[in-house]
C-alpha atoms as a PDB file:
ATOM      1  CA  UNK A   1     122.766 116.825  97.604  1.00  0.00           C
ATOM      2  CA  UNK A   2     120.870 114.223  95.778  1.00  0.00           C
ATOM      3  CA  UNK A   3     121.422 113.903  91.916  1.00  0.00           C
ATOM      4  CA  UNK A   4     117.769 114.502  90.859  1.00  0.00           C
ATOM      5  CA  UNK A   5     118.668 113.614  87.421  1.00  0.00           C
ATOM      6  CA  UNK A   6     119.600 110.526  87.789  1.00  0.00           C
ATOM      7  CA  UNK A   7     116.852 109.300  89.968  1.00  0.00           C
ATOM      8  CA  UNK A   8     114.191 110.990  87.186  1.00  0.00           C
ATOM      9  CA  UNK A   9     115.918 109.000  84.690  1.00  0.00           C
ATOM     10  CA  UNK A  10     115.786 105.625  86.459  1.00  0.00           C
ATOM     11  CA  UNK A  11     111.351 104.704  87.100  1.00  0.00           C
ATOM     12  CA  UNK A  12     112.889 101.909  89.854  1.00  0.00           C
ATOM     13  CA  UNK A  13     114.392 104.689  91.732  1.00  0.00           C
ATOM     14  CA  UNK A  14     112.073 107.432  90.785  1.00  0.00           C
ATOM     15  CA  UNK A  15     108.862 105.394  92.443  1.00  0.00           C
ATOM     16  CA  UNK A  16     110.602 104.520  95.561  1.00  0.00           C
ATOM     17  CA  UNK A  17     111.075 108.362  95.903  1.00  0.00           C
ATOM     18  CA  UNK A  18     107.834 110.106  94.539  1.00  0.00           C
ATOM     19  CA  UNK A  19     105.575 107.099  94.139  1.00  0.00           C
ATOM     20  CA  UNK A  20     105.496 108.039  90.072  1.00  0.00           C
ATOM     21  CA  UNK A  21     107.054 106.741  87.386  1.00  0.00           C
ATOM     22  CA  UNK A  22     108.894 108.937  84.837  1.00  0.00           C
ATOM     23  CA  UNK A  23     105.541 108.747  82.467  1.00  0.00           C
ATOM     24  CA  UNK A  24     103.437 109.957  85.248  1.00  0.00           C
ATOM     25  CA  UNK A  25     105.658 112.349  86.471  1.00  0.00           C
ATOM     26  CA  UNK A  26     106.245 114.249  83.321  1.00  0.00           C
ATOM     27  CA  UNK A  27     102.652 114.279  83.199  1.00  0.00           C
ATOM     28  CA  UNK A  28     102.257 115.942  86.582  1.00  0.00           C
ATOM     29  CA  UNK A  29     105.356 118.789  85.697  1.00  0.00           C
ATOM     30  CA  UNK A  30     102.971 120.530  82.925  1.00  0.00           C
ATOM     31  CA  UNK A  31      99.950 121.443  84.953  1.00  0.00           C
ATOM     32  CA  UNK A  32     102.753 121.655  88.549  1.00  0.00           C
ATOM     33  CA  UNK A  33     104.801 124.587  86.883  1.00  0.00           C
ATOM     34  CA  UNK A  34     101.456 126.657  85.638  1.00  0.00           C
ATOM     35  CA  UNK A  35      99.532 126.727  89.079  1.00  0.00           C
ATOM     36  CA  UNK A  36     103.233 127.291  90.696  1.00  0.00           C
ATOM     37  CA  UNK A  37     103.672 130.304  88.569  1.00  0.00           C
ATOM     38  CA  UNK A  38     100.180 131.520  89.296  1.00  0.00           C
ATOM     39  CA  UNK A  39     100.867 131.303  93.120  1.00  0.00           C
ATOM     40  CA  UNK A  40     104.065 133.220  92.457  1.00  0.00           C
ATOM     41  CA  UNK A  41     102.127 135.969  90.435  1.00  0.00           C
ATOM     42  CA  UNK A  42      99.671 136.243  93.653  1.00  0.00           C
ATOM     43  CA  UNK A  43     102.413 136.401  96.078  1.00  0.00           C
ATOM     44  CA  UNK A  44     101.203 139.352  98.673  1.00  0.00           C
ATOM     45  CA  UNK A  45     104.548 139.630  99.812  1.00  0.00           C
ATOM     46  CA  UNK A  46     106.543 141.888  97.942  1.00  0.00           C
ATOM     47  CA  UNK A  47     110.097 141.442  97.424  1.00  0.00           C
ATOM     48  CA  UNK A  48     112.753 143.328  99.330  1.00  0.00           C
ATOM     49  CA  UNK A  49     115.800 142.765  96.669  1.00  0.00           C
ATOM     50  CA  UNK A  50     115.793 142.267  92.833  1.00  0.00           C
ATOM     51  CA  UNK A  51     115.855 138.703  92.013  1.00  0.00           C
ATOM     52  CA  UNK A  52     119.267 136.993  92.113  1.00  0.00           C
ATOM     53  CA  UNK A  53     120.434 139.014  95.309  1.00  0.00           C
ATOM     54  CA  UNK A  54     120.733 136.558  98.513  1.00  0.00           C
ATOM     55  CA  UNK A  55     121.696 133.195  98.988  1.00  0.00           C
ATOM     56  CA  UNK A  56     121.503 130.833  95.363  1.00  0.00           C
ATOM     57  CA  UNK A  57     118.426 129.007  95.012  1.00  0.00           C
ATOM     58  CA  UNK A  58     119.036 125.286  95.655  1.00  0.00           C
ATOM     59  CA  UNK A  59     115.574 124.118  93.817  1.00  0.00           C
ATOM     60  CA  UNK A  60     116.304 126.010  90.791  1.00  0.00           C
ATOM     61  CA  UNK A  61     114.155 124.209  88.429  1.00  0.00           C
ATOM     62  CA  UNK A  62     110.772 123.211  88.390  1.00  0.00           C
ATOM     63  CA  UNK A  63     111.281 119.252  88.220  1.00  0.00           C
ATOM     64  CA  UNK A  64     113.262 120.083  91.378  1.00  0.00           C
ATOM     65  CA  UNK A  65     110.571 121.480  92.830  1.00  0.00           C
ATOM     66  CA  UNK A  66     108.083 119.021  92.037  1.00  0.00           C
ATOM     67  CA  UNK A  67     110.928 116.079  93.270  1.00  0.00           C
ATOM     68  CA  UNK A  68     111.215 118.012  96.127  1.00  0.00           C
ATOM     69  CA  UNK A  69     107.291 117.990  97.290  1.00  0.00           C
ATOM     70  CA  UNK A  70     106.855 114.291  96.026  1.00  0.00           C
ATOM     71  CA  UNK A  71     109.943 112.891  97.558  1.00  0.00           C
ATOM     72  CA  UNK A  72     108.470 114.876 101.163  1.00  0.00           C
ATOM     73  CA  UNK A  73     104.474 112.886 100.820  1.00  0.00           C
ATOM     74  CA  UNK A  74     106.524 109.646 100.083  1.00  0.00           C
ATOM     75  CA  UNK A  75     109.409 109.576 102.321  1.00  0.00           C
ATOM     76  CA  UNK A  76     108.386 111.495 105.010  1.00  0.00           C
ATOM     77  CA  UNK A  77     112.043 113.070 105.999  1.00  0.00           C
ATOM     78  CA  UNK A  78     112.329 115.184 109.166  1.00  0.00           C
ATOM     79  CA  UNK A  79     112.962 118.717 107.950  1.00  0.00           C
ATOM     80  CA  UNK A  80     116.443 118.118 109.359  1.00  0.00           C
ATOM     81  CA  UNK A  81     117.012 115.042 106.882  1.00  0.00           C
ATOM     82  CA  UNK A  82     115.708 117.113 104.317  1.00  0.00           C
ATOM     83  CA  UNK A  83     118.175 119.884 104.587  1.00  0.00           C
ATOM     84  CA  UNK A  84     120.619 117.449 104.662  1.00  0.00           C
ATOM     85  CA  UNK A  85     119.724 115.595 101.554  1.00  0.00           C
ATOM     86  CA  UNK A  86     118.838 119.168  99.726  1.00  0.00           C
ATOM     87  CA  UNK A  87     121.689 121.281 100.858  1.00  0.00           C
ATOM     88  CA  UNK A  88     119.681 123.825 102.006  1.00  0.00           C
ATOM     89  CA  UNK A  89     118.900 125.257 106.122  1.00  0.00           C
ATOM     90  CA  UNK A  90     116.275 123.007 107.722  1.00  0.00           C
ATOM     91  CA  UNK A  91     114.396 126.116 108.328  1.00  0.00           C
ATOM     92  CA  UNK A  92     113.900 126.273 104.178  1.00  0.00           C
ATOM     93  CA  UNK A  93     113.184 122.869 103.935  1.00  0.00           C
ATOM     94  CA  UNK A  94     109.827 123.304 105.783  1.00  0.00           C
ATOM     95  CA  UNK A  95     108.993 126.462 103.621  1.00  0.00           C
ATOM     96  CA  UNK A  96     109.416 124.776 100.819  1.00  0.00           C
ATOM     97  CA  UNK A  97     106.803 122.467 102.366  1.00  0.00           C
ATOM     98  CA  UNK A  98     104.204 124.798 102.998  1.00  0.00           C
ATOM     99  CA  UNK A  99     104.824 126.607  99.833  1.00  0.00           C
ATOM    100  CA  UNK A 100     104.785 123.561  97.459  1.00  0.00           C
ATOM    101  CA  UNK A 101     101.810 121.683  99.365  1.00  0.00           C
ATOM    102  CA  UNK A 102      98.973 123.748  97.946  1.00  0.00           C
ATOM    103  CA  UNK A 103     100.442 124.290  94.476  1.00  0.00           C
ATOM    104  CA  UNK A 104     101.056 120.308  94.210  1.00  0.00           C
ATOM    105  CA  UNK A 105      96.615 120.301  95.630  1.00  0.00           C
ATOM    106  CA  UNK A 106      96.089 122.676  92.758  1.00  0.00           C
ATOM    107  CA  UNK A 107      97.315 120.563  89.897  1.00  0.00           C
ATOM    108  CA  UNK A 108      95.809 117.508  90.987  1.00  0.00           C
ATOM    109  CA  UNK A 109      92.571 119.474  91.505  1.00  0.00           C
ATOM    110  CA  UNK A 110      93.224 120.736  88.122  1.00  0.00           C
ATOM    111  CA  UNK A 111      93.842 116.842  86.999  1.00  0.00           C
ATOM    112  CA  UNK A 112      90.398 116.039  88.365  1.00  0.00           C
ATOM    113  CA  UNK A 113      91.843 113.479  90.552  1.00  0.00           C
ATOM    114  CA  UNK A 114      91.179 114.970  94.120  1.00  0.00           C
ATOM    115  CA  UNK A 115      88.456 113.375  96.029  1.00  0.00           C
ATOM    116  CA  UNK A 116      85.043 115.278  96.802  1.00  0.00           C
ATOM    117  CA  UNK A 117      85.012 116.359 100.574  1.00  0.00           C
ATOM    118  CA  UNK A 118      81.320 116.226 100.823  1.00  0.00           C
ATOM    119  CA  UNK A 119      78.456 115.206  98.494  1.00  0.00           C
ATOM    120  CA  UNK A 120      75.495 117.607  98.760  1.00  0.00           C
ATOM    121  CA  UNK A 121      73.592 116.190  96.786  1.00  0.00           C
ATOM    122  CA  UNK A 122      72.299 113.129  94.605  1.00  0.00           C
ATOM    123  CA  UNK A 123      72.772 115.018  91.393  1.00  0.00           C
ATOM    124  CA  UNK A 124      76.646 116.260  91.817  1.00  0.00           C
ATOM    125  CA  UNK A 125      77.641 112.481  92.295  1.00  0.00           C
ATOM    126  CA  UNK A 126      75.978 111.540  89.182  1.00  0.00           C
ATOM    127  CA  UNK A 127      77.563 114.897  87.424  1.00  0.00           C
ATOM    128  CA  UNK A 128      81.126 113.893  89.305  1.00  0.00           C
ATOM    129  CA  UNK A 129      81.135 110.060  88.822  1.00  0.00           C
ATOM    130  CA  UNK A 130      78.481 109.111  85.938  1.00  0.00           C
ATOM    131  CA  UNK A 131      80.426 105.559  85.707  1.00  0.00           C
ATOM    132  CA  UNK A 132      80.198 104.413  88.882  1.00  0.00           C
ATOM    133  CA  UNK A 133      78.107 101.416  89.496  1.00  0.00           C
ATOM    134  CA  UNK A 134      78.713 100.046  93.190  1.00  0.00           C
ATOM    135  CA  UNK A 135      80.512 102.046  96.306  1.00  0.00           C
ATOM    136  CA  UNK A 136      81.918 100.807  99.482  1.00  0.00           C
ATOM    137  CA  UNK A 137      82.234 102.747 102.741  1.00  0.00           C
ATOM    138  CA  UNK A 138      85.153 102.620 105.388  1.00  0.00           C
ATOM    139  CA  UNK A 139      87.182 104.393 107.578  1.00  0.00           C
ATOM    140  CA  UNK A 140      90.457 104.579 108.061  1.00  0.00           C
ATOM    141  CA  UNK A 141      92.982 105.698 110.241  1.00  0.00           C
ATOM    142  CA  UNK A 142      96.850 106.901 110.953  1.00  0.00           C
ATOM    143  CA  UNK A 143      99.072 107.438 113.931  1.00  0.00           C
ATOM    144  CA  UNK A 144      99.558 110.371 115.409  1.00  0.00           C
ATOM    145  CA  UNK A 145     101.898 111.844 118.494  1.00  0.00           C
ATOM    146  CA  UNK A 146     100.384 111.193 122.030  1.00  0.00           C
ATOM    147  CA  UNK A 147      98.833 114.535 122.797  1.00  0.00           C
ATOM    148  CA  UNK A 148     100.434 116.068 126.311  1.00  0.00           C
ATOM    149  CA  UNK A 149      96.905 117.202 127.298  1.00  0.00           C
ATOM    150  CA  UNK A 150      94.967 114.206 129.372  1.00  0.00           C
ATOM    151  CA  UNK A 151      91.372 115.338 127.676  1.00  0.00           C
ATOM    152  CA  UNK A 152      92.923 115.463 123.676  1.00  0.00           C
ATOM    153  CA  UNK A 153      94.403 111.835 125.050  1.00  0.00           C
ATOM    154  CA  UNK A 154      90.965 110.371 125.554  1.00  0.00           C
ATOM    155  CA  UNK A 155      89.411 112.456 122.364  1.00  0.00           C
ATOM    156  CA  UNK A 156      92.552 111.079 120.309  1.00  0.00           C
ATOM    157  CA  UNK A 157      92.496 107.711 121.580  1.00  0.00           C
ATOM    158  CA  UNK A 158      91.796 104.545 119.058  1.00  0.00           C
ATOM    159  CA  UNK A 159      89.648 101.755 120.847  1.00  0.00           C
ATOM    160  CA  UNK A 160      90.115  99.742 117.495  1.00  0.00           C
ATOM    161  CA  UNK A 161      94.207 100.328 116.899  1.00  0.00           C
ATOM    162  CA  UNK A 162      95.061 101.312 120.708  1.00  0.00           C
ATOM    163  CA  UNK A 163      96.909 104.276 119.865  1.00  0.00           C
ATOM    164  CA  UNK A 164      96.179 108.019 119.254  1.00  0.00           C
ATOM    165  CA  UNK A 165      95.355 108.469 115.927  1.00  0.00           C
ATOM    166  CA  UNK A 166      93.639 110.672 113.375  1.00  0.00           C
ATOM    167  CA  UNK A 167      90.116 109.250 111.077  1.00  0.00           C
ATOM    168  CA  UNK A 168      88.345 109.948 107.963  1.00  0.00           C
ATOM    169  CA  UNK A 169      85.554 108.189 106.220  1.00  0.00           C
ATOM    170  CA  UNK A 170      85.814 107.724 102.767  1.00  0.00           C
ATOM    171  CA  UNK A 171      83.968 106.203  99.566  1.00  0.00           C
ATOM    172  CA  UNK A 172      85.726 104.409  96.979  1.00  0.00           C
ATOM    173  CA  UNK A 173      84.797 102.300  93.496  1.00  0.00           C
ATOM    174  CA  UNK A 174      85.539  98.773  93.208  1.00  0.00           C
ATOM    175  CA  UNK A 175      88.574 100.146  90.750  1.00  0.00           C
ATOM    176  CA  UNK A 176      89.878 101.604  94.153  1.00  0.00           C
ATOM    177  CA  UNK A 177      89.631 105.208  93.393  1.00  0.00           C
ATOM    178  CA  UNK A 178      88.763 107.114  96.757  1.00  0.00           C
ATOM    179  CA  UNK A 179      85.678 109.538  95.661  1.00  0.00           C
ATOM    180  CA  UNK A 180      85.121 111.327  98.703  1.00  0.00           C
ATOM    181  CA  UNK A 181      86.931 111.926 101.718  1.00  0.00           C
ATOM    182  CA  UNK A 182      85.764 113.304 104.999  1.00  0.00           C
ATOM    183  CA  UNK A 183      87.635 115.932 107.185  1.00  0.00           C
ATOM    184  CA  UNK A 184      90.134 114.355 109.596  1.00  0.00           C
ATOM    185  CA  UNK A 185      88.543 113.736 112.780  1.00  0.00           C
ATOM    186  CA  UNK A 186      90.048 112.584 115.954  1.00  0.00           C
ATOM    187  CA  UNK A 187      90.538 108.824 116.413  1.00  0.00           C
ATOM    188  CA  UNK A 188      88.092 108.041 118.862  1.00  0.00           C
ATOM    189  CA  UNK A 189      85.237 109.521 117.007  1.00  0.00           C
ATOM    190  CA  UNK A 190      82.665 106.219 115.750  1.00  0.00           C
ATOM    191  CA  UNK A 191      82.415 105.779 112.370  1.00  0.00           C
ATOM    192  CA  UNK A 192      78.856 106.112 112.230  1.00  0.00           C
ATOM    193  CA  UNK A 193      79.112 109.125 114.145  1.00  0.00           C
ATOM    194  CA  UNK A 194      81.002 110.540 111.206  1.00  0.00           C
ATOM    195  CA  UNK A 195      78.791 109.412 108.525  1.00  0.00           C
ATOM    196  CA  UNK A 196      75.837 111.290 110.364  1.00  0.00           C
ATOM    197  CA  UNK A 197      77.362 114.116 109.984  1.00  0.00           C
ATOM    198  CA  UNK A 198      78.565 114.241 106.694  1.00  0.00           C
ATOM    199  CA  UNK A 199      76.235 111.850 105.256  1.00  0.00           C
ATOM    200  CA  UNK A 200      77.726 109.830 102.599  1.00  0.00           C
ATOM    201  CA  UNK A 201      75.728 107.460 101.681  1.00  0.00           C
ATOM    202  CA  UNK A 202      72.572 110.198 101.279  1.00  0.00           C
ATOM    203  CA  UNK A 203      74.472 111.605  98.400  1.00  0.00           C
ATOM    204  CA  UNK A 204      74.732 108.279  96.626  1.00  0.00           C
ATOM    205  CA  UNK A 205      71.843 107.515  94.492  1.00  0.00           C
ATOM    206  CA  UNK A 206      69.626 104.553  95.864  1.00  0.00           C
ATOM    207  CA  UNK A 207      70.341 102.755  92.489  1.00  0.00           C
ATOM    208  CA  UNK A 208      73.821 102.281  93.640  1.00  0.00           C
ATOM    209  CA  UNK A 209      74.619  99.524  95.958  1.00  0.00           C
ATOM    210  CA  UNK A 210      76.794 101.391  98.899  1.00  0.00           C
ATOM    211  CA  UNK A 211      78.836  98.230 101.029  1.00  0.00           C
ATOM    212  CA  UNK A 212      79.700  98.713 104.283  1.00  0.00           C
ATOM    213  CA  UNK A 213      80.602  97.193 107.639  1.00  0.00           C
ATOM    214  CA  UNK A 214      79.339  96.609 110.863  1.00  0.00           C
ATOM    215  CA  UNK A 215      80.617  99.821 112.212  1.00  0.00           C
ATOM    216  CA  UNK A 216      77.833 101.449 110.224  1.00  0.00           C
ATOM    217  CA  UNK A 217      75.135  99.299 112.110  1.00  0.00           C
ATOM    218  CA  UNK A 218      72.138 101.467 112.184  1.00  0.00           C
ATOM    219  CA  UNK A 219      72.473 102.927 109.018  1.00  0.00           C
ATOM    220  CA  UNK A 220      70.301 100.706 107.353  1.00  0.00           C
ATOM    221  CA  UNK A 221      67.120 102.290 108.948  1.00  0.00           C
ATOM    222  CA  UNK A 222      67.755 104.794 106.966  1.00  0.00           C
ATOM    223  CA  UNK A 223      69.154 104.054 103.561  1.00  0.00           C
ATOM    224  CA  UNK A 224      67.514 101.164 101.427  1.00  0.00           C
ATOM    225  CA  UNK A 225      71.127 100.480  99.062  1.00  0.00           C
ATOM    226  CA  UNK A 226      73.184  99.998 101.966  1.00  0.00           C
ATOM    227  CA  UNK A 227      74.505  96.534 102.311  1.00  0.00           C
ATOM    228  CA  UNK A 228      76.133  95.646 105.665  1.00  0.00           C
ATOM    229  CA  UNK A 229      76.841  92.025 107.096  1.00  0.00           C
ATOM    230  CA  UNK A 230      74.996  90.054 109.207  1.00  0.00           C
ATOM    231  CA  UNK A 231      75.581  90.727 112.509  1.00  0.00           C
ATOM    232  CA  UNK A 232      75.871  87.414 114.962  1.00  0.00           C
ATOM    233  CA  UNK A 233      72.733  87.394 117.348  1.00  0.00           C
ATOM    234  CA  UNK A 234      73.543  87.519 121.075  1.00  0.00           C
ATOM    235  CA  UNK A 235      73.752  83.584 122.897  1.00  0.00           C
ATOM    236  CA  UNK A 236      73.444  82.839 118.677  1.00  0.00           C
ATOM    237  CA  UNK A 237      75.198  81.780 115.815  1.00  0.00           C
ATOM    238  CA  UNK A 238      74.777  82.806 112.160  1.00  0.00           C
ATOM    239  CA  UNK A 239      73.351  80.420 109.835  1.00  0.00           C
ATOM    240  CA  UNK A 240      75.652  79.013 106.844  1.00  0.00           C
ATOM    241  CA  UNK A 241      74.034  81.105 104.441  1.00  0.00           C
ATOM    242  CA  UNK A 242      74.833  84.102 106.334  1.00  0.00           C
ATOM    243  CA  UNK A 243      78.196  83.663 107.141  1.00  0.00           C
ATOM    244  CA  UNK A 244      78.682  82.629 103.391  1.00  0.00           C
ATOM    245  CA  UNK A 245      76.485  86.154 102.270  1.00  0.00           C
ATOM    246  CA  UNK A 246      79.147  87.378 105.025  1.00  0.00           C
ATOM    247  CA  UNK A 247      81.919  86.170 102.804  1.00  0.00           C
ATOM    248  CA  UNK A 248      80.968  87.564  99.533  1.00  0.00           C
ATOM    249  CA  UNK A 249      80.841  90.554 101.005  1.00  0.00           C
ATOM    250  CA  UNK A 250      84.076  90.785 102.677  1.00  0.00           C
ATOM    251  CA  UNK A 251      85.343  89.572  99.546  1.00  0.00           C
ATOM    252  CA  UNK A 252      84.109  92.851  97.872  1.00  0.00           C
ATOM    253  CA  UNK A 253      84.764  95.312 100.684  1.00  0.00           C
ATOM    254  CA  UNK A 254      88.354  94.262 100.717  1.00  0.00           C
ATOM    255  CA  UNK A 255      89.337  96.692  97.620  1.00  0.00           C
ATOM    256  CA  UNK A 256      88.257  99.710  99.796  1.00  0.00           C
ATOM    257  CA  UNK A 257      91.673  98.179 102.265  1.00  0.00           C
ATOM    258  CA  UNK A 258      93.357  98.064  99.132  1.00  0.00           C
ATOM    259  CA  UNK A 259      92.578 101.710  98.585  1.00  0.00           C
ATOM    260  CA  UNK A 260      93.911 102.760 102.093  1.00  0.00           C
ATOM    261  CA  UNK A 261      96.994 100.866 101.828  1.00  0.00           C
ATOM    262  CA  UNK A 262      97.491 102.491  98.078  1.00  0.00           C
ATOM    263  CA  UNK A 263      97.325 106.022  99.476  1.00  0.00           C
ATOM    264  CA  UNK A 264      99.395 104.818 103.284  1.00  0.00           C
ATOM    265  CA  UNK A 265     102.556 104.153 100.098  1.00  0.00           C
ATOM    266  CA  UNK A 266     102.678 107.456 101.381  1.00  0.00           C
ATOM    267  CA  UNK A 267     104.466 107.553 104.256  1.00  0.00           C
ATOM    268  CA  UNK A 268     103.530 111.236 105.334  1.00  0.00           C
ATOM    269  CA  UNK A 269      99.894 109.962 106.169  1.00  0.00           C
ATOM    270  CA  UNK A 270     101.469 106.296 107.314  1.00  0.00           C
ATOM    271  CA  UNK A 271     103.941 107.355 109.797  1.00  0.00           C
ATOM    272  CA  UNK A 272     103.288 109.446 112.784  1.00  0.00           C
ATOM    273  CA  UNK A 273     102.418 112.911 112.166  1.00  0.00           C
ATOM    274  CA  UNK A 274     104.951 114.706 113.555  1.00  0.00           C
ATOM    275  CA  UNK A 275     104.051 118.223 111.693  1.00  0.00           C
ATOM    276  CA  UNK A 276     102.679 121.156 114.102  1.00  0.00           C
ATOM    277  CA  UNK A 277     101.023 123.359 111.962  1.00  0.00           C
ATOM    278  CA  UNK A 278      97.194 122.832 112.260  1.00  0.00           C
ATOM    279  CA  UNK A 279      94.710 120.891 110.304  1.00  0.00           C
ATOM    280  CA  UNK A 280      98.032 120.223 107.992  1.00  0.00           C
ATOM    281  CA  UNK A 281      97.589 116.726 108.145  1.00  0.00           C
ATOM    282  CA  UNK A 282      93.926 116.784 106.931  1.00  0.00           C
ATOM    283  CA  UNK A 283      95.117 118.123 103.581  1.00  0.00           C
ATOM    284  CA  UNK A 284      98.514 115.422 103.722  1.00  0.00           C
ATOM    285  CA  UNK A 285      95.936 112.812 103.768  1.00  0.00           C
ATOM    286  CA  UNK A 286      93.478 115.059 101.150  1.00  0.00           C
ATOM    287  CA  UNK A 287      96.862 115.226  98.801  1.00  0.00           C
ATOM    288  CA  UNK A 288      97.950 111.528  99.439  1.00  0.00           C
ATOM    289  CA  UNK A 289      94.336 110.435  98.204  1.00  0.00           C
ATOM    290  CA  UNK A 290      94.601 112.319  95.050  1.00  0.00           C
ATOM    291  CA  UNK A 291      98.065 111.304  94.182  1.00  0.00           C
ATOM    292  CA  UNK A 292      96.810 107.979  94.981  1.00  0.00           C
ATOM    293  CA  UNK A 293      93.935 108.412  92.219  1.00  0.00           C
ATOM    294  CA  UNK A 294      96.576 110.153  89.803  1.00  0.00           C
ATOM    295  CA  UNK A 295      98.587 107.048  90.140  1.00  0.00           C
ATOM    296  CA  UNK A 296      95.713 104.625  89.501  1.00  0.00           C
ATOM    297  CA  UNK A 297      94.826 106.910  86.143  1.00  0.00           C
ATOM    298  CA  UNK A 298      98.055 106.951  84.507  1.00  0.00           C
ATOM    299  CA  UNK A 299      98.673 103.694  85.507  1.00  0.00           C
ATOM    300  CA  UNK A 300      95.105 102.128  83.290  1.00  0.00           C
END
């Protein structure tokens, strides 16, 4: 089994298995253990033996717990790797998954570092993120597992990274905190298509300059802060200016890539999902976001 203790006593080792150091991990433990006790208080399932009967407990303490959950968004183990490393059946190593999952979404909910998953209206972003002065819009996406069926193939199937792969839309602040996040959608959806119907950018006050990229072409008719480059004219060329306007804003727009590759440290929403329970890797990629923003706050 792996000595815990000495990796959460070491920050080198400790980020290259939870993404955290020891500061931001002891930070995490506090709020972790109260919404995991709460979720063992509202258990449903009641217990069939007095507690210490059955087979001993191998993530007896609470730092273990929250290792354990970390160690699974960062490394991304197979569930047989995982019962190797944890001495425990590989059976209980995906429980412990889908048992620590939500509690770990809980605390960084209650850490108010979770992204939004829709913005209904003008007033809740200016209640949610008073301090924000410009946004930028993207999408990104991650591998998935070729789907047997032909027709999920061709719904699945990236154009853009010519593999099947899963998308979300998301908004983030030039300090590369991810404010809202869209439900996955499958890989060969348009990234316009997704912004019409979850509308982003019509929750964003027009005082707020929202940058975006050419795959949002169209959305300009509607919106009067979007910024988008120019695009080149057919049997044209763009004129310096443009191309150097073109520039600036690539310059800006590149801190929203920095954003995706801060939460892809991850590797559970970097490799190829692999997991079979469904809509599971919408809230991977919804935890891996706030981590991400939990990160950048005890990191300032």
């Amino acid at each position: 089994m792996l000595n815990i203790d000495k990796i959460l006593h070491q920050d080198r080792l400790l980020r290259a298995t939870t993404g955290l150091n020891r500061k931001a991990f002891l930070s995490l433990l506090t709020k972790f253990e109260e919404a995991y006790l709460v979720s063992a208080r509202g258990s449903k399932i009641p217990r069939k033996r007095k507690r210490g009967a059955g087979r001993k407990a191998r993530l007896t303490q609470m730092k273990e717990k929250l290792f354990y959950i970390l160690f699974y968004f960062k490394c991304y183990p197979t569930f047989d790797l995982a019962s190797v490393l944890f001495d425990f059946d590989r059976s209980q190593a995906y429980r412990w998954v889908q048992r620590l999952q939500p509690v770990l979404e809980k605390t960084l909910g209650e850490k108010k570092v979770l992204p939004l998953r829709k913005l209904s209206s003008i007033d809740e972003f200016i209640e949610h993120f008073p301090e924000v002065k410009k946004v930028i819009v993207d999408g990104t996406e991650r591998p998935i597992c070729r789907p047997k069926d032909k027709d999920k193939q061709k719904e699945n199937y990236s154009g853009k990274k010519k593999r099947h792969t899963s998308k979300n839309l998301a908004a983030v602040t030039k300090n590369k905190r991810i404010l809202v996040l869209t439900p996955s959608t499958k890989g060969k959806t348009h990234d316009k298509k997704i912004h019409d119907q979850e509308d982003i950018i019509g929750g964003i006050p027009d005082s707020i300059p929202v940058l975006g990229d050419l795959g949002f072409q169209g959305v300009q008719k509607q919106y009067v802060n979007i910024h988008l480059p120019h695009k080149k004219p057919k049997g044209g060329e763009l004129t310096p200016l443009q191309k150097q306007e073109n520039r600036e804003l690539s310059q800006e727009r590149v801190l929203c890539e920095n954003a995706f590759a801060g939460v892809k440290r991850y590797r559970a929403v970097s490799d190829i999902y692999r997991n079979r329970v469904a809509k599971f890797d919408d809230k991977l990629m919804f935890t891996c976001c706030g981590l991400w923003n939990f990160y950048l706050e005890e990191a300032a």
